[in-house]
C-alpha atoms as a PDB file:
ATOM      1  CA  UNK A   1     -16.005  -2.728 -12.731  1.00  0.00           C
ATOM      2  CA  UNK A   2     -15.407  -1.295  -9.316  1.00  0.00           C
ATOM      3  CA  UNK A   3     -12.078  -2.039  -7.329  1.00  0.00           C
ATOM      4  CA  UNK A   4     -12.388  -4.041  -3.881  1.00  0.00           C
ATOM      5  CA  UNK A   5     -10.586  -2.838  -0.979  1.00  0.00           C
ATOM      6  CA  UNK A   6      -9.729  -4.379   1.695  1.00  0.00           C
ATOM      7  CA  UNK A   7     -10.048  -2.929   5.361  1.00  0.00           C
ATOM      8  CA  UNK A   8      -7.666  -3.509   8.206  1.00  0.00           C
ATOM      9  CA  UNK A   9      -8.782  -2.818  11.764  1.00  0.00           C
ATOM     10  CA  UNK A  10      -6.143  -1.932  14.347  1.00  0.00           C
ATOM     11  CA  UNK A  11      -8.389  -2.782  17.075  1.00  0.00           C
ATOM     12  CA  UNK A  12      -6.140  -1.868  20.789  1.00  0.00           C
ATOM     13  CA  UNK A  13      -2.644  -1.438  19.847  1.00  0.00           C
ATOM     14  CA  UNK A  14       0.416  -1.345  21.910  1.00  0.00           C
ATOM     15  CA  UNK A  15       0.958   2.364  22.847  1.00  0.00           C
ATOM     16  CA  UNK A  16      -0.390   3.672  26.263  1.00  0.00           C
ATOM     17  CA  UNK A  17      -3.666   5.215  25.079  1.00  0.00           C
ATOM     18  CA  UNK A  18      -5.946   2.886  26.645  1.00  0.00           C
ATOM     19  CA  UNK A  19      -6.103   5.630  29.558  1.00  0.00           C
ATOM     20  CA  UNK A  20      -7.614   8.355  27.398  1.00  0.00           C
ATOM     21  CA  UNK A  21     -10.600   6.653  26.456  1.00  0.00           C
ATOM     22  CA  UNK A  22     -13.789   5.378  28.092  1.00  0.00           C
ATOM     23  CA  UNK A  23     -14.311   2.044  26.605  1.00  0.00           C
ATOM     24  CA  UNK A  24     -10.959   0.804  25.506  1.00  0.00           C
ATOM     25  CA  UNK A  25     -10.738  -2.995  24.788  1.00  0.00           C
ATOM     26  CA  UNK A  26      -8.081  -4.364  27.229  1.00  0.00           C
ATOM     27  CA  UNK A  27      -8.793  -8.242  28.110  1.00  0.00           C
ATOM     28  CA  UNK A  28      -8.928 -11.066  25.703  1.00  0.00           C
ATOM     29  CA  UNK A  29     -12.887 -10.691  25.477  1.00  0.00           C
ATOM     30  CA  UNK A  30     -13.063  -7.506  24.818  1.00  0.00           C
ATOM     31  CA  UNK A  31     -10.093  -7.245  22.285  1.00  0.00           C
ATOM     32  CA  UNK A  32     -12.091 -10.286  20.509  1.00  0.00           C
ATOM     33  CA  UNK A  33     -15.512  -8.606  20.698  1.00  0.00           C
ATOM     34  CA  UNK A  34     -14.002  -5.255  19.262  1.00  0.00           C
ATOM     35  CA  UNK A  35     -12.413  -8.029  16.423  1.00  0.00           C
ATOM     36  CA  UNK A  36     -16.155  -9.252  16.036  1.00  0.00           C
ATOM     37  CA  UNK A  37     -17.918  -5.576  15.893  1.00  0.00           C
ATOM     38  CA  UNK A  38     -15.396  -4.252  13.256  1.00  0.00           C
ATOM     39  CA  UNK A  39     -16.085  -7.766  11.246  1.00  0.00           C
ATOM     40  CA  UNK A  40     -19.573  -7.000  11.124  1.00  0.00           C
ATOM     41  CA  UNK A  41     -19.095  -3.406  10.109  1.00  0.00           C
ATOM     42  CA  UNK A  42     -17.312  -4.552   7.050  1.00  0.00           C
ATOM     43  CA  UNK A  43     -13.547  -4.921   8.091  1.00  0.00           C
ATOM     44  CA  UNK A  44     -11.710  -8.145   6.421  1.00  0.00           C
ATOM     45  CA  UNK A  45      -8.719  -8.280   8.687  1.00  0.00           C
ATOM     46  CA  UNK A  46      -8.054  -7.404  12.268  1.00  0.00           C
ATOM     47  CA  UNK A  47      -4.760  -6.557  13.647  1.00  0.00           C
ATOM     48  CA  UNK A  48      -4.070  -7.233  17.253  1.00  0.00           C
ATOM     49  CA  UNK A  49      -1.921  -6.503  20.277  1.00  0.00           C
ATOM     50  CA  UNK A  50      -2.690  -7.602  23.287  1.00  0.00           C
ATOM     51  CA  UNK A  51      -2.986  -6.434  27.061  1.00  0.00           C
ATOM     52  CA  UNK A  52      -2.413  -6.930  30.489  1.00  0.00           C
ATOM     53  CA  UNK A  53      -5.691  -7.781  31.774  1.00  0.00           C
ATOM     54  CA  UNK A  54      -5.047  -6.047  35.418  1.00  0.00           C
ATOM     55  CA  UNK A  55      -2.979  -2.587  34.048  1.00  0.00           C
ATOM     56  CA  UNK A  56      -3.677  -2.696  30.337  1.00  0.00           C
ATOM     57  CA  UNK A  57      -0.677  -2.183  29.771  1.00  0.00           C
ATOM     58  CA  UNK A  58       0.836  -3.608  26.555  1.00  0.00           C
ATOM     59  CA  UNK A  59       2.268  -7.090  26.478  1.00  0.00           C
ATOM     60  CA  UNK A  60       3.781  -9.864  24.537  1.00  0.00           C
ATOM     61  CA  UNK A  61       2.157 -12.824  26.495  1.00  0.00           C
ATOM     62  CA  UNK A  62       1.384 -15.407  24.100  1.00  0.00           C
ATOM     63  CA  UNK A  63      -1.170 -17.128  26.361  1.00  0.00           C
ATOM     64  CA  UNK A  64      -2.867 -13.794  25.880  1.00  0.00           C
ATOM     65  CA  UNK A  65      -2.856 -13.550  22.424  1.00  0.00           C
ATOM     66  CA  UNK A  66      -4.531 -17.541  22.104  1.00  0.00           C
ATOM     67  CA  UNK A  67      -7.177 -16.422  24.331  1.00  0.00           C
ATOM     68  CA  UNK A  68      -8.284 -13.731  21.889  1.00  0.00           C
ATOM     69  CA  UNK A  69      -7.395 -16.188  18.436  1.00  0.00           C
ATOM     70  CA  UNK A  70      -9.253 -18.874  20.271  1.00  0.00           C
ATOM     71  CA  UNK A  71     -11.889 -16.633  20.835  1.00  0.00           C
ATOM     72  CA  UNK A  72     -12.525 -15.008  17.020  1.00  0.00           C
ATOM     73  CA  UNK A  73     -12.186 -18.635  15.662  1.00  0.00           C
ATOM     74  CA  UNK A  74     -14.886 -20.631  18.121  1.00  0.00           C
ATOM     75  CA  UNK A  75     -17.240 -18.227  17.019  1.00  0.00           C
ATOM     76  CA  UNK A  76     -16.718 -19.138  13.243  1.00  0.00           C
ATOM     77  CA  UNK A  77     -16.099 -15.692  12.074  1.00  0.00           C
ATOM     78  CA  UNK A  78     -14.441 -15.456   8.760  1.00  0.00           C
ATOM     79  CA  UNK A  79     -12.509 -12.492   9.737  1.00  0.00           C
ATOM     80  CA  UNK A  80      -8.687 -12.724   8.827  1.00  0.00           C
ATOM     81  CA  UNK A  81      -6.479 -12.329  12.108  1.00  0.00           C
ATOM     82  CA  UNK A  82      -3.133 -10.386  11.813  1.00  0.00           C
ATOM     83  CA  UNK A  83      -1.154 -10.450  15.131  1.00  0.00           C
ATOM     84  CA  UNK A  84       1.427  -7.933  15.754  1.00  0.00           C
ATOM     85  CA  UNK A  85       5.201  -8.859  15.864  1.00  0.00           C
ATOM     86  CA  UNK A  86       5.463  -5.702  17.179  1.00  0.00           C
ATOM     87  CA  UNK A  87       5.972  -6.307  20.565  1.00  0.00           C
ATOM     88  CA  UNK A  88      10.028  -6.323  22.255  1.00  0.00           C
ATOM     89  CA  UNK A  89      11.256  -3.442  19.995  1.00  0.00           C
ATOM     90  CA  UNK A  90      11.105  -0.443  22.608  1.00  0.00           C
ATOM     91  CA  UNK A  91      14.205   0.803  23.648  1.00  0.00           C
ATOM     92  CA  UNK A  92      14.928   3.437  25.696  1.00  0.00           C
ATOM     93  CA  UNK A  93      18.738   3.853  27.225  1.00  0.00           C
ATOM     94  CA  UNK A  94      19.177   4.729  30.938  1.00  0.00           C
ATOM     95  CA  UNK A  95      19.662   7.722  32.490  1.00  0.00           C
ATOM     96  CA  UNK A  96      23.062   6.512  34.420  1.00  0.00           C
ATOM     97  CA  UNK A  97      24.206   3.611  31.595  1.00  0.00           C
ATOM     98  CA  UNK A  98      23.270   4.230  27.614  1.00  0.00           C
ATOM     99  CA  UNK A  99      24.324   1.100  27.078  1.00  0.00           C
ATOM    100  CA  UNK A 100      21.422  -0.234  29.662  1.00  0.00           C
ATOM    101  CA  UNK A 101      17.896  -0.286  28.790  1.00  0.00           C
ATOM    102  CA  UNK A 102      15.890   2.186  31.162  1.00  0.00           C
ATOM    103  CA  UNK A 103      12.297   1.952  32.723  1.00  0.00           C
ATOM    104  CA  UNK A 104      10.264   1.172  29.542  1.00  0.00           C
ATOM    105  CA  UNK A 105      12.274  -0.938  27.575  1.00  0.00           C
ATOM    106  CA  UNK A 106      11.494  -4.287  26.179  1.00  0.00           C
ATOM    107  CA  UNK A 107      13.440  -5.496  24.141  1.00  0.00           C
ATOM    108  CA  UNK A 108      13.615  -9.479  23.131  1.00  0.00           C
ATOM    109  CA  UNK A 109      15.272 -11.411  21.061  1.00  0.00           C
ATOM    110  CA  UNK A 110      13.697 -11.770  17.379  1.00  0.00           C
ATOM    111  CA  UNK A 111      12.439 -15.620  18.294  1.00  0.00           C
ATOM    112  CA  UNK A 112      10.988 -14.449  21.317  1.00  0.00           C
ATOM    113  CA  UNK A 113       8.782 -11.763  19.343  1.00  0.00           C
ATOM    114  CA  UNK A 114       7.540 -14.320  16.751  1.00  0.00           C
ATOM    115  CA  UNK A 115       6.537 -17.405  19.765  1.00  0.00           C
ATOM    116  CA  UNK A 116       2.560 -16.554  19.643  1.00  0.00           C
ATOM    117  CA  UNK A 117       3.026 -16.348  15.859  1.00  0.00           C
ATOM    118  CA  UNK A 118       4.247 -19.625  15.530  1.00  0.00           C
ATOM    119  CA  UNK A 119       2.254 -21.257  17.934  1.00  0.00           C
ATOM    120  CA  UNK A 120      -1.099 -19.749  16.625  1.00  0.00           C
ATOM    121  CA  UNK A 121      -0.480 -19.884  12.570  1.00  0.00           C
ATOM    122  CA  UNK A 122      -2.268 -16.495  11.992  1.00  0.00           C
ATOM    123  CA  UNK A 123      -3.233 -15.728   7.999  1.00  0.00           C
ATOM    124  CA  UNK A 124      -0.942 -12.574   8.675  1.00  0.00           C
ATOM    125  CA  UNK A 125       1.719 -11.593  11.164  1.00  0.00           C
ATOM    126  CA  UNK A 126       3.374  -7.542  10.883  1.00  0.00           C
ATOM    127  CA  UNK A 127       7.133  -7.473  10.478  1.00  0.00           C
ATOM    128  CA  UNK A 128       8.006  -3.701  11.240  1.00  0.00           C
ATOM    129  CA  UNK A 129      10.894  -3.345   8.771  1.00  0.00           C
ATOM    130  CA  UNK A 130      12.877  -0.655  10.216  1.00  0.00           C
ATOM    131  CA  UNK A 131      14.266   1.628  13.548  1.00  0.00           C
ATOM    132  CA  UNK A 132      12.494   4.606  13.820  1.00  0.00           C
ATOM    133  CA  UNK A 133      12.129   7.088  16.891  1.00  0.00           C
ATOM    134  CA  UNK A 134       8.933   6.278  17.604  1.00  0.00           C
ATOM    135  CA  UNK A 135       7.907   9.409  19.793  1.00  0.00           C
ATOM    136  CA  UNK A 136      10.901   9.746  23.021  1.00  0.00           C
ATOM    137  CA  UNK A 137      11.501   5.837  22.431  1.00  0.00           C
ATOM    138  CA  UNK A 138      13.483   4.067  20.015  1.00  0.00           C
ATOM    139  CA  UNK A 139      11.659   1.209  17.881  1.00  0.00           C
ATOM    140  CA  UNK A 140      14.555  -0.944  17.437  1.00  0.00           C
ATOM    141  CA  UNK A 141      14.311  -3.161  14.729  1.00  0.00           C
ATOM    142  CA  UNK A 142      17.753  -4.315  12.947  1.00  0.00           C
ATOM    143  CA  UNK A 143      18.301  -5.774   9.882  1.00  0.00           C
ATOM    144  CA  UNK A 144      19.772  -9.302  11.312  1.00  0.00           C
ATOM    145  CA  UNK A 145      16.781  -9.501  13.998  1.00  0.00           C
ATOM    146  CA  UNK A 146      14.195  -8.857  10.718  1.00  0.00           C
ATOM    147  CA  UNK A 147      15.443 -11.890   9.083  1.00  0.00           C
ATOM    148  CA  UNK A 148      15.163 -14.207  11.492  1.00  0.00           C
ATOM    149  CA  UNK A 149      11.706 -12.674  12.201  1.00  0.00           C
ATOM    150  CA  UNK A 150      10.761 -13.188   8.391  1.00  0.00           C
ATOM    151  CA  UNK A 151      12.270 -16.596   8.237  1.00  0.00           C
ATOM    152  CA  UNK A 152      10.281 -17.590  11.258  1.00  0.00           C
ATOM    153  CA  UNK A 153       6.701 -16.247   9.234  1.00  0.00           C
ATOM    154  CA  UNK A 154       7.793 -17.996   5.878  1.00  0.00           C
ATOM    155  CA  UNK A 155       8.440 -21.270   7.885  1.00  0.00           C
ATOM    156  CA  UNK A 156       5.427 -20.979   9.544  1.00  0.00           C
ATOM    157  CA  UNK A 157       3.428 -20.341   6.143  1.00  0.00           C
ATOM    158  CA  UNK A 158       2.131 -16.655   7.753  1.00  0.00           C
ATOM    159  CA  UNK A 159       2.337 -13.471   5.426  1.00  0.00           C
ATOM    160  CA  UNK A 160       4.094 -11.140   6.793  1.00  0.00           C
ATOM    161  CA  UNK A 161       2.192  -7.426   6.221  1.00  0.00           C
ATOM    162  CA  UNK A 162       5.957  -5.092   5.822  1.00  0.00           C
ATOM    163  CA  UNK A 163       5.176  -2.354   7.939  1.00  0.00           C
ATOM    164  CA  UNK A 164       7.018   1.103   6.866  1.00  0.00           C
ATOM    165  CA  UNK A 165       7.254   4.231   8.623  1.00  0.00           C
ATOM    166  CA  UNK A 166      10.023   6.040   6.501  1.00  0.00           C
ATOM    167  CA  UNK A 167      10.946   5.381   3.034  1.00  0.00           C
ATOM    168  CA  UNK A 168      13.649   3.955   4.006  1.00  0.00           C
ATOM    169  CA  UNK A 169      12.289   0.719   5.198  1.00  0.00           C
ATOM    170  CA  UNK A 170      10.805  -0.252   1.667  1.00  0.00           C
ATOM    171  CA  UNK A 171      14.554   0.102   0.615  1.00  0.00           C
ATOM    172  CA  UNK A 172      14.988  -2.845   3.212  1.00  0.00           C
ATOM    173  CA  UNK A 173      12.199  -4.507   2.549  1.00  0.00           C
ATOM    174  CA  UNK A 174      12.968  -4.999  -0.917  1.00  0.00           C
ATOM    175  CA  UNK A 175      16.545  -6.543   0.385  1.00  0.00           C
ATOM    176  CA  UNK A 176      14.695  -9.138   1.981  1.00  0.00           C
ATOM    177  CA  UNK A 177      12.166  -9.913  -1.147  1.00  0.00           C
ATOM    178  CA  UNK A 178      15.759 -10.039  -3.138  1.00  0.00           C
ATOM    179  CA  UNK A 179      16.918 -12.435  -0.743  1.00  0.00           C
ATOM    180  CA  UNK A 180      13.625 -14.548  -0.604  1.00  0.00           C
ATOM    181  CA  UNK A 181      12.694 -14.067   2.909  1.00  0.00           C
ATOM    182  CA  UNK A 182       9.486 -12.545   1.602  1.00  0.00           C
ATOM    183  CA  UNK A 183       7.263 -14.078  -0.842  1.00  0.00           C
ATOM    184  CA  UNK A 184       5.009 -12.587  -3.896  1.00  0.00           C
ATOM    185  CA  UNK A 185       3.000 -10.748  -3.720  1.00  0.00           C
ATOM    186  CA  UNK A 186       4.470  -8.815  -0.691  1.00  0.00           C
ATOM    187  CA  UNK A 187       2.015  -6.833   1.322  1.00  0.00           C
ATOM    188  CA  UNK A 188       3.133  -3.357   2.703  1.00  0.00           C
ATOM    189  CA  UNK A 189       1.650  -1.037   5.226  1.00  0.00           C
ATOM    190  CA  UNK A 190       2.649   2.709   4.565  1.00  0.00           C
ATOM    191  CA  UNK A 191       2.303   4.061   8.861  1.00  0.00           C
ATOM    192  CA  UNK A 192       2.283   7.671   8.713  1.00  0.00           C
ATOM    193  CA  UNK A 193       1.534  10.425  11.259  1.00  0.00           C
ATOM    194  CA  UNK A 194       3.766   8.547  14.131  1.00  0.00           C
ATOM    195  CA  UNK A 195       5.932  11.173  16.156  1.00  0.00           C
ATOM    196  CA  UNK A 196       8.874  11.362  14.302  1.00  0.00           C
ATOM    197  CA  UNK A 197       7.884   9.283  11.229  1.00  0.00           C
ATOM    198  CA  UNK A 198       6.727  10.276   7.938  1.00  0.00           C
ATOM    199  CA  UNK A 199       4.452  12.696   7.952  1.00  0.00           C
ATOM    200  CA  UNK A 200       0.521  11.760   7.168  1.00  0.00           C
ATOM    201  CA  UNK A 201       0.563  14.288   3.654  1.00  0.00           C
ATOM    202  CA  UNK A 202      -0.614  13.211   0.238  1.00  0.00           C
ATOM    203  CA  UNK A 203       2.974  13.664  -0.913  1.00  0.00           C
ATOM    204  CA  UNK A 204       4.264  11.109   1.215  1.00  0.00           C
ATOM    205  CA  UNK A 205       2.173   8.775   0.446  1.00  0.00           C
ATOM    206  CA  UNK A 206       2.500   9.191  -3.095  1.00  0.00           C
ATOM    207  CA  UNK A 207       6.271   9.093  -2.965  1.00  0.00           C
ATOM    208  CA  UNK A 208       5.932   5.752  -0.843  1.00  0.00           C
ATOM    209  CA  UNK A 209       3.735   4.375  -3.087  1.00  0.00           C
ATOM    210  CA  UNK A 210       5.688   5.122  -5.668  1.00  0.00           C
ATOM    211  CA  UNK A 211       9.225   3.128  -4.110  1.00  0.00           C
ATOM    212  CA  UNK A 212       7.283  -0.059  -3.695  1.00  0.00           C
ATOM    213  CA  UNK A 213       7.957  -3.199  -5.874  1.00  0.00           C
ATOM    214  CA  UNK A 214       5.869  -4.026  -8.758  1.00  0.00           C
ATOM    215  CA  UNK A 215       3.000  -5.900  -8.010  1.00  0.00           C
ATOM    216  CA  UNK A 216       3.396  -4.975  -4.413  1.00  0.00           C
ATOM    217  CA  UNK A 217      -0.400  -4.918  -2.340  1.00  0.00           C
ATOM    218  CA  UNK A 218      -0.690  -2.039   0.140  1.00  0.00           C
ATOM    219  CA  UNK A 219      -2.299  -0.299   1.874  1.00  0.00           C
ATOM    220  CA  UNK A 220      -1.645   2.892   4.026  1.00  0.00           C
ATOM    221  CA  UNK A 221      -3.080   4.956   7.180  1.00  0.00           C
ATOM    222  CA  UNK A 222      -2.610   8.173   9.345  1.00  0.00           C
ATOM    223  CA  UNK A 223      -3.106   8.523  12.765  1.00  0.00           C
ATOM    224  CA  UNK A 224      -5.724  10.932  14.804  1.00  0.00           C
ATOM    225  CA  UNK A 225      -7.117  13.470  13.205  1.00  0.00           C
ATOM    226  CA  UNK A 226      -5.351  12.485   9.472  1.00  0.00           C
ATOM    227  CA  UNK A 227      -6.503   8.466   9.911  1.00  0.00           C
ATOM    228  CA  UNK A 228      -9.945   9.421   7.681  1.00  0.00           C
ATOM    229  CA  UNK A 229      -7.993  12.020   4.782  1.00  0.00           C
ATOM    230  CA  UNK A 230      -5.666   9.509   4.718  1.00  0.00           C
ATOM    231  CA  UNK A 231      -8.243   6.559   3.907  1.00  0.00           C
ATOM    232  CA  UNK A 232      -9.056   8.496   0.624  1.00  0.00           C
ATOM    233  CA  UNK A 233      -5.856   9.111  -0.086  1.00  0.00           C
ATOM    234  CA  UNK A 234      -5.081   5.467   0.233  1.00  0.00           C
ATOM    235  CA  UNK A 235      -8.133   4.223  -1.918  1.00  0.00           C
ATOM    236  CA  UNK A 236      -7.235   7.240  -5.106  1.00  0.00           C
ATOM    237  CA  UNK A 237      -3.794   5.811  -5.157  1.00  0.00           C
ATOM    238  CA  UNK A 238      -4.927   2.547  -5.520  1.00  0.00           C
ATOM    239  CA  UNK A 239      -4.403   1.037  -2.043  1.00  0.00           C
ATOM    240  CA  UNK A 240      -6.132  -0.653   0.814  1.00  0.00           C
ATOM    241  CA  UNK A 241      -6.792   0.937   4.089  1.00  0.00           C
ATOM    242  CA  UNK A 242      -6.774   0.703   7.903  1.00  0.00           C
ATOM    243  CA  UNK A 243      -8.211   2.258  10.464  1.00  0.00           C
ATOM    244  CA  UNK A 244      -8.880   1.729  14.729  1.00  0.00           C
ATOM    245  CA  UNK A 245      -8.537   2.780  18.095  1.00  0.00           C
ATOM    246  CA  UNK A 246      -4.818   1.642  17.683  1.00  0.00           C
ATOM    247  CA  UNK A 247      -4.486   5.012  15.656  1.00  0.00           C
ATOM    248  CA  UNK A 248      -7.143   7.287  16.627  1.00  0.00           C
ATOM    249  CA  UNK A 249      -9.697   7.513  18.849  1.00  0.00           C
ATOM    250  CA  UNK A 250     -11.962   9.986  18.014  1.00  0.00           C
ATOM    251  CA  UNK A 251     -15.534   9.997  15.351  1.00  0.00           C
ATOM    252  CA  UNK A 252     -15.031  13.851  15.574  1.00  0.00           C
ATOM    253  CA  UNK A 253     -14.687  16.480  18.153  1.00  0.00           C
ATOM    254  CA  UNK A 254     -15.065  15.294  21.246  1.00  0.00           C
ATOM    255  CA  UNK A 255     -17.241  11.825  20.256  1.00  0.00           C
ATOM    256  CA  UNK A 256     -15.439   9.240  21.264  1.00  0.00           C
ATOM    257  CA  UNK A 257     -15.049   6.433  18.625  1.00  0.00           C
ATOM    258  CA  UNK A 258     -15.594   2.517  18.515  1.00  0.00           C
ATOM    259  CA  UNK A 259     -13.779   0.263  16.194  1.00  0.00           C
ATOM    260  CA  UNK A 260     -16.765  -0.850  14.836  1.00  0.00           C
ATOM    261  CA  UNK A 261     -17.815   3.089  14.283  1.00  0.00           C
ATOM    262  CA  UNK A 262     -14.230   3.549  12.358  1.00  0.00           C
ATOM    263  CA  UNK A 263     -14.445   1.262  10.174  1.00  0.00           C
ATOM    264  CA  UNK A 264     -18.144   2.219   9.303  1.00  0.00           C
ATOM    265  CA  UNK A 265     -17.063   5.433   8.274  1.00  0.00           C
ATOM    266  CA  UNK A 266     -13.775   3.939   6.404  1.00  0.00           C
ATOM    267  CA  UNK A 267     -16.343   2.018   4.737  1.00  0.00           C
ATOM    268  CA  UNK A 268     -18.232   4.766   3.285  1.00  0.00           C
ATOM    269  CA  UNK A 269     -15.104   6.561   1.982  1.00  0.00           C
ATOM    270  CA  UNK A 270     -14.453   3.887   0.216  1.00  0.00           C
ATOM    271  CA  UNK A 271     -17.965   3.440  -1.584  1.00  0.00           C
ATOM    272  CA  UNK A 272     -18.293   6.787  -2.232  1.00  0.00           C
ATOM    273  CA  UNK A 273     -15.180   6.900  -3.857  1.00  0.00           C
ATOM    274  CA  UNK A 274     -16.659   4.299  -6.297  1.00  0.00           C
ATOM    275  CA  UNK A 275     -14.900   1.583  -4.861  1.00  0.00           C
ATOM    276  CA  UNK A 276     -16.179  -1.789  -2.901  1.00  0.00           C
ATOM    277  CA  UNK A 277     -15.195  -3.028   0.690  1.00  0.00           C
ATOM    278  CA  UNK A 278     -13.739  -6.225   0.026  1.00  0.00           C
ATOM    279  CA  UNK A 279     -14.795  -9.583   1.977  1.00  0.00           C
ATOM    280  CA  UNK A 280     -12.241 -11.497   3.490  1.00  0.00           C
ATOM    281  CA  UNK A 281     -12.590 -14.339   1.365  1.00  0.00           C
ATOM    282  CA  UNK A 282     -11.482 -11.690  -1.073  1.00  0.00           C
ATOM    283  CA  UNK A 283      -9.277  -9.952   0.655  1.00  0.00           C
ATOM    284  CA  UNK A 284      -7.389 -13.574   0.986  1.00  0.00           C
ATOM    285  CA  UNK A 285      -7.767 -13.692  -2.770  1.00  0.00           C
ATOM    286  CA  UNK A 286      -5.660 -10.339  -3.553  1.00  0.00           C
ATOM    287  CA  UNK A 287      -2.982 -10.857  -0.654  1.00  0.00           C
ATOM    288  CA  UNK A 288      -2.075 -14.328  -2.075  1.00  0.00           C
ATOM    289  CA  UNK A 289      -2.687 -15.923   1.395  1.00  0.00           C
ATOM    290  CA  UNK A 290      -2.633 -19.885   1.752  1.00  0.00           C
ATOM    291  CA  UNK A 291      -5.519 -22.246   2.595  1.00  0.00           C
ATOM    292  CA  UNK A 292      -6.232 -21.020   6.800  1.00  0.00           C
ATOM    293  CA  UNK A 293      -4.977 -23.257   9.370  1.00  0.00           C
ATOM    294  CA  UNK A 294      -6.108 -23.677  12.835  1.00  0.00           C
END
């Protein structure tokens, strides 16, 4: 019998790359259509930032983020939504005071980050389990914050998908499983390729892999140019997989990509490996996830 795995698409992001390409999705229609197309093209969850309609610049508005929920649910897809905690981690210290966030910086406190999450119940909210530097900016995410931010999800009966960009974070991660912040099964994203972060090699993901908890789910991408090695890699060592503008926006040379395009092609990696893409109904199934509320 086959395996089923599940694909994730990271449909926008929150990284300024919504400049370099031609058809980004920035308002809440778009960013719900692009949820629709890679639906259709056989992804089970979507994974969402959102964006300032005017700049497209990211933001952590939550009225923005119920205009694209409200959106994917009126038009009775099945797709399962996973909404980015992300948001309110960027540091960057100023030029005249260190101690003073400079232009670029948004940090919030850890409620603040998980408002739209409680508000809109989502089958799956990210909890980014550790300070990295993400490119010239600090991702600041401390341990104390990450609790409350996981105690928030549990309470609010949302699965929190543990997102790790160094091996260090599962080592964290696992602290707050021990502690029972996070329920079985736990579901971990391995994020390689970022400036800075782990490397997107085999060997990496292999030695991730290999720190995660028993009975862990996973799954694991690269950006750019590695996001479509890395899907196989992901799928041989028994993992799901994610791909999307958020982390690359290219087919191939110089052909621009969709989401919907991405996830095609993630698609048929995955079959040809001898595997099955996995409905969401399914995909529910293997994560553990609760009945859906609205």
């Amino acid at each position: 019998m086959s395996r089923d795995v599940i694909v994730t698409c990271a449909v926008t992001g929150g990284h300024e790359n919504h400049t370099k390409h031609p058809d980004f999705p920035i308002t809440p229609d778009q960013i719900a259509a692009a949820c629709l197309e890679a639906r259709a093209a056989g992804a089970a969850i979507v994974h969402i930032h959102v964006r300032d309609p005017e700049t497209g610049t990211p933001t952590g508005e939550p009225s923005l983020y119920r205009a694209v929920v409200e959106r994917i649910r009126e038009s009775g897809s099945d797709v399962l939504i996973n909404l980015t905690s992300g948001y309110g981690g960027r540091f960057v210290p100023g030029d005249d005071d260190p101690h003073v966030g400079g232009p670029g910086t948004n940090l919030m406190a850890p409620e603040a980050r998980m408002i739209h999450v409680q508000e809109l119940r989502p089958d799956i909210c990210t909890l980014d389990v550790g300070t990295l530097n993400f490119g010239e900016r600090v991702f600041m995410n401390t341990p104390p914050h990450l609790r409350i931010m996981a105690q928030i999800a549990r309470d609010a009966g949302v699965k929190p998908e543990i997102e790790c960009f160094e091996p260090g974070h599962i080592m964290f991660a696992q602290q707050l499983i021990a502690e029972g912040l996070i329920e079985a099964p736990p579901m971990f994203q391995l994020c390689l390729g970022i400036p800075y972060g782990s490397p997107a090699i085999p060997e990496m993901m292999t030695l991730m892999r290999n720190l995660l908890p028993e009975g862990a789910n996973w799954a694991g991408f690269g950006i750019s140019r590695q996001e479509f090695p890395m899907v196989a890699q992901a799928v041989s060592l028994g993992g799901h997989v994610r791909v999307g503008l958020e982390d690359n926006l290219y087919l191939g040379k110089g052909e621009w990509a969709t989401n919907g395009k991405l996830v095609e092609r993630a698609a048929n990696i995955i079959r040809d490996l001898g595997a099955e893409v996995a409905e969401p109904a399914r995909a529910a199934e293997l994560l553990g996830l609760g009945p859906r509320t609205q």
